[in-house]
C-alpha atoms as a PDB file:
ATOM      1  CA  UNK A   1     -12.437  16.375  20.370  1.00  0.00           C
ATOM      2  CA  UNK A   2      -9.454  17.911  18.416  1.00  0.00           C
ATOM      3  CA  UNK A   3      -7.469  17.993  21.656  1.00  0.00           C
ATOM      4  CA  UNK A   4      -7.745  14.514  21.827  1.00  0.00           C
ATOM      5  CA  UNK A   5      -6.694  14.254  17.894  1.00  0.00           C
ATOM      6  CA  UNK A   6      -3.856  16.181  17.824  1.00  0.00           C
ATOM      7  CA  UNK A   7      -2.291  15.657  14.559  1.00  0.00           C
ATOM      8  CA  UNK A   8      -3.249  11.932  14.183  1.00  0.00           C
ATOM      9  CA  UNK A   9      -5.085  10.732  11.074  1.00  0.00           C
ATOM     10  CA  UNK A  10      -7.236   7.873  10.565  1.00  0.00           C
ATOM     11  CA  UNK A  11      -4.712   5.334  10.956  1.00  0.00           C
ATOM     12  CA  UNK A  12      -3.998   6.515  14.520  1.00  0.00           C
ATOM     13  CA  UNK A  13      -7.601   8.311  15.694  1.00  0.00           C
ATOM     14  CA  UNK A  14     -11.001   7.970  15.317  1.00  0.00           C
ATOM     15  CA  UNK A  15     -13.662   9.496  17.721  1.00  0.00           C
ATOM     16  CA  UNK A  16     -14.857   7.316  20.444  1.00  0.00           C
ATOM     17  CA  UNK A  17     -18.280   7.439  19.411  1.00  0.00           C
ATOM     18  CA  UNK A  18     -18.356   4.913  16.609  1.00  0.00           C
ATOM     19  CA  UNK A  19     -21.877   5.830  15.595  1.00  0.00           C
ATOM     20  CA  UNK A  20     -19.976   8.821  14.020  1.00  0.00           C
ATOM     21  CA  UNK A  21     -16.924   7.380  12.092  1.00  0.00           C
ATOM     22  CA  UNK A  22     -18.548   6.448   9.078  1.00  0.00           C
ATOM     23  CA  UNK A  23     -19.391  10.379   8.669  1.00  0.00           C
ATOM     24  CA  UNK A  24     -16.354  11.382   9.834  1.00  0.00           C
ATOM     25  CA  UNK A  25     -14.072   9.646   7.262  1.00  0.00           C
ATOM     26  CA  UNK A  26     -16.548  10.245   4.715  1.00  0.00           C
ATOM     27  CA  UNK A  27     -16.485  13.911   5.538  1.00  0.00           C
ATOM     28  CA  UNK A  28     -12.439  13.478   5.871  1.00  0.00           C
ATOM     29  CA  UNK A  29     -12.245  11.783   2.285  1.00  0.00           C
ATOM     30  CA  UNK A  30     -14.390  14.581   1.109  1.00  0.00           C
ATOM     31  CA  UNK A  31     -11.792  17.297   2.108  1.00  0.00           C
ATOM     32  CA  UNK A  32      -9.130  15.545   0.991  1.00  0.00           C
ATOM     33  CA  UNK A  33     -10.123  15.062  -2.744  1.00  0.00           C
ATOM     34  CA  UNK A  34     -11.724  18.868  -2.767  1.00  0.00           C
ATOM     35  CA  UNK A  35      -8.111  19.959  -1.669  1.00  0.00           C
ATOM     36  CA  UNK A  36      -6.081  16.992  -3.546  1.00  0.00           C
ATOM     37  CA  UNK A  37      -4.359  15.917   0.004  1.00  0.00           C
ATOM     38  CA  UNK A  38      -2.388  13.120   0.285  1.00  0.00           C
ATOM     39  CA  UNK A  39      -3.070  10.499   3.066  1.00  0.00           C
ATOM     40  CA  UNK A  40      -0.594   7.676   3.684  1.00  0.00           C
ATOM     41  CA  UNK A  41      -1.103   4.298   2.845  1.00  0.00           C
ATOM     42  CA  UNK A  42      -1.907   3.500   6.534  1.00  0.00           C
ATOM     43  CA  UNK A  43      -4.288   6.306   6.692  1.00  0.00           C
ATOM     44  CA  UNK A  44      -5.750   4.575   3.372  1.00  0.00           C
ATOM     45  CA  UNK A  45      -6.343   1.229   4.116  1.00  0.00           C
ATOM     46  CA  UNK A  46      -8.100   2.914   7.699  1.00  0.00           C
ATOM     47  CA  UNK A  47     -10.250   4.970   5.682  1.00  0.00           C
ATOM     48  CA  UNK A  48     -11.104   2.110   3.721  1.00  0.00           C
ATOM     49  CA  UNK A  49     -11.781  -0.386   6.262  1.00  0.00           C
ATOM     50  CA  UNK A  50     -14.175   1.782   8.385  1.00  0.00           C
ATOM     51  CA  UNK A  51     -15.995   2.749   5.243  1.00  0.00           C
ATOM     52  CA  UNK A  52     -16.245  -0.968   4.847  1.00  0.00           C
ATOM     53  CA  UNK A  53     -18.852  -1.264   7.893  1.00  0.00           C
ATOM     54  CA  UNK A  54     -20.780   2.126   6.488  1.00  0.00           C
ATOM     55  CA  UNK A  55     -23.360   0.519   4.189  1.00  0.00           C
ATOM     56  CA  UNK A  56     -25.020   3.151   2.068  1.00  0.00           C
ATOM     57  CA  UNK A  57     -22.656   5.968   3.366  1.00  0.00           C
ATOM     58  CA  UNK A  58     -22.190   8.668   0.757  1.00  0.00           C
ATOM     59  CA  UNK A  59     -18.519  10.434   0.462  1.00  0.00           C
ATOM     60  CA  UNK A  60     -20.493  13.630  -0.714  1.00  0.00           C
ATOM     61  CA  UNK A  61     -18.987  15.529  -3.368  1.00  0.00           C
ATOM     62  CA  UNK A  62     -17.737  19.179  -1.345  1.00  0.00           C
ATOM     63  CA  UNK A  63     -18.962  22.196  -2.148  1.00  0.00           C
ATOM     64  CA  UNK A  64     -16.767  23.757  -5.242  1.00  0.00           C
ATOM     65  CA  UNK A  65     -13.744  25.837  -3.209  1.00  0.00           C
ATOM     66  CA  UNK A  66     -13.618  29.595  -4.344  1.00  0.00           C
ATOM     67  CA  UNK A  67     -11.128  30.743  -6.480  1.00  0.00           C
ATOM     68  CA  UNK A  68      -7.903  31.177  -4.672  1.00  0.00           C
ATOM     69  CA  UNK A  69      -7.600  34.828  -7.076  1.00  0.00           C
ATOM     70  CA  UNK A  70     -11.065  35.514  -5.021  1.00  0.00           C
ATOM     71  CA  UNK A  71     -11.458  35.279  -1.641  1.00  0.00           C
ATOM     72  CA  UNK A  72     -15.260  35.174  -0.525  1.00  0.00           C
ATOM     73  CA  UNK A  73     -16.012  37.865   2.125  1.00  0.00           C
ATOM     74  CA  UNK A  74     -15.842  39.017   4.609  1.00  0.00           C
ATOM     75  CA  UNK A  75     -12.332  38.592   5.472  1.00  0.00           C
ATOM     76  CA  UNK A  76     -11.295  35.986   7.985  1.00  0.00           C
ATOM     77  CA  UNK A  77     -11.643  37.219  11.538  1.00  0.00           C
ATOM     78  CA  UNK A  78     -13.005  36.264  15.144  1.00  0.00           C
ATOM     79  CA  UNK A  79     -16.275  38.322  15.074  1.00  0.00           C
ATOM     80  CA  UNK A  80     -17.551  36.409  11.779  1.00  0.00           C
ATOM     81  CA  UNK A  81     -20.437  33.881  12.301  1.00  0.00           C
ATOM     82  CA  UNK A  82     -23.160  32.245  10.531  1.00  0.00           C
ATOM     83  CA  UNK A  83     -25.873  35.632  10.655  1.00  0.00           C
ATOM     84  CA  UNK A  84     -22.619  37.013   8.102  1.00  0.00           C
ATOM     85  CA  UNK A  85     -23.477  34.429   5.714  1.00  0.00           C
ATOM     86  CA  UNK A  86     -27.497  34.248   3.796  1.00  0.00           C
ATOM     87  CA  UNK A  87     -26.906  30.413   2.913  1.00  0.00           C
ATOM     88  CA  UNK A  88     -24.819  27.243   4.514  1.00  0.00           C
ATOM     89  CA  UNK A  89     -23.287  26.831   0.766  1.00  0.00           C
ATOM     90  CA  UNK A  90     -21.549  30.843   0.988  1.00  0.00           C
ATOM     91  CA  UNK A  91     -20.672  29.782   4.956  1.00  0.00           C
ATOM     92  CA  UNK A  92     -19.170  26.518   3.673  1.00  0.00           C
ATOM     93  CA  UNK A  93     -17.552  27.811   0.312  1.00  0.00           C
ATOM     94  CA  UNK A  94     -15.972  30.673   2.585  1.00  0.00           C
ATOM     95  CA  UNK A  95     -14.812  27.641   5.795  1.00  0.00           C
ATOM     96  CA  UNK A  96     -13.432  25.692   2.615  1.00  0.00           C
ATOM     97  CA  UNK A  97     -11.725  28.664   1.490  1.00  0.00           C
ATOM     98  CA  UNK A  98      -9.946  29.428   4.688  1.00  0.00           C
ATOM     99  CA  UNK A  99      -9.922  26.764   6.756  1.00  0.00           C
ATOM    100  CA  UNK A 100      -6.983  24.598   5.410  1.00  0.00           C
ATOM    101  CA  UNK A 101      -4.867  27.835   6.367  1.00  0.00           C
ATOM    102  CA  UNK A 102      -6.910  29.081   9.421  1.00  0.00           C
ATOM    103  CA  UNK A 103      -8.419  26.363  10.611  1.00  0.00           C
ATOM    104  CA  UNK A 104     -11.943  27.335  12.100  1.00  0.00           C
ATOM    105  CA  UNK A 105     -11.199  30.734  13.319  1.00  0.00           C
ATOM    106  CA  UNK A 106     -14.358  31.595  13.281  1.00  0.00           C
ATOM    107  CA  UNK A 107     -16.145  28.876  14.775  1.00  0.00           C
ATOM    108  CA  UNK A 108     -18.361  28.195  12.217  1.00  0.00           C
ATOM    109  CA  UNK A 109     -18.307  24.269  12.581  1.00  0.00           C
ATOM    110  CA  UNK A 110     -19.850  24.284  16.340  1.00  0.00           C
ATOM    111  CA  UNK A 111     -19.411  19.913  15.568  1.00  0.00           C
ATOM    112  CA  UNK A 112     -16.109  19.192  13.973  1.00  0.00           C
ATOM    113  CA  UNK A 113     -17.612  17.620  11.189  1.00  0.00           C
ATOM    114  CA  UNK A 114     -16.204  19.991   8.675  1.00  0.00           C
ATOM    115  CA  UNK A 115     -19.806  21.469   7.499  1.00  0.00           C
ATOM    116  CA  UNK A 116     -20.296  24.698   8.392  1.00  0.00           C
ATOM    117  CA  UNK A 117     -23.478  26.630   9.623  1.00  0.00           C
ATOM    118  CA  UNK A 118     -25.712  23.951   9.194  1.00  0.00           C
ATOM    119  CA  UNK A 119     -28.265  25.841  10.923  1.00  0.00           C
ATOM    120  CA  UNK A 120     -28.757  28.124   7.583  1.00  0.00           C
ATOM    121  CA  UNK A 121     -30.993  27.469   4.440  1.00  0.00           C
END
């Protein structure tokens, strides 16, 4: 799915399968106010007008980012996965932490949806 993507935003992409969109912008709007990114008013007013057709869709608040001063362990690499993690809330504070810089490096969201290990307690 990111191939398709590329670097387009929600004024210019959304996935195919419609049945998804209202949880991926609500996952994307998520992000973006955890990490205070901007969108553009085009992106915006897309956002806005798919979440129009998502009765009872929850933006969920994110999981509280780590302190940039600590970075959660273990360090970003390949050969980390899920087993590495005893919770989805570490795995998803530490694909939070890293992910804006590293993107998904180590393949923690199998999805795309932006929630990692979802498979863990």
């Amino acid at each position: 799915m990111n191939s398709q993507k590329s670097d387009g935003d929600a004024a210019t992409w959304l996935p195919k399968n419609k049945s998804f969109r209202c949880t991926f912008i609500a996952t994307q709007v998520s992000v973006k106010a955890a990490y205070s990114l901007w969108v553009t008013q085009a992106e915006h007013d897309a956002m806005a007008r798919v979440l129009q057709g998502c009765p009872g869709q929850a933006v969920k608040e994110p999981v509280a980012a780590a302190s940039r001063a600590e970075a959660p362990q273990p360090a970003p690499a390949r050969g980390v996965n899920c087993s590495d993690f005893g919770t989805q809330r570490q795995a998803q504070q530490w694909f939070e932490y890293y992910h804006p810089q590293l993107g998904d490096i180590a393949g923690l969201d199998g999805d795309g949806d932006l929630l990692a290990c979802v498979s863990l307690p």
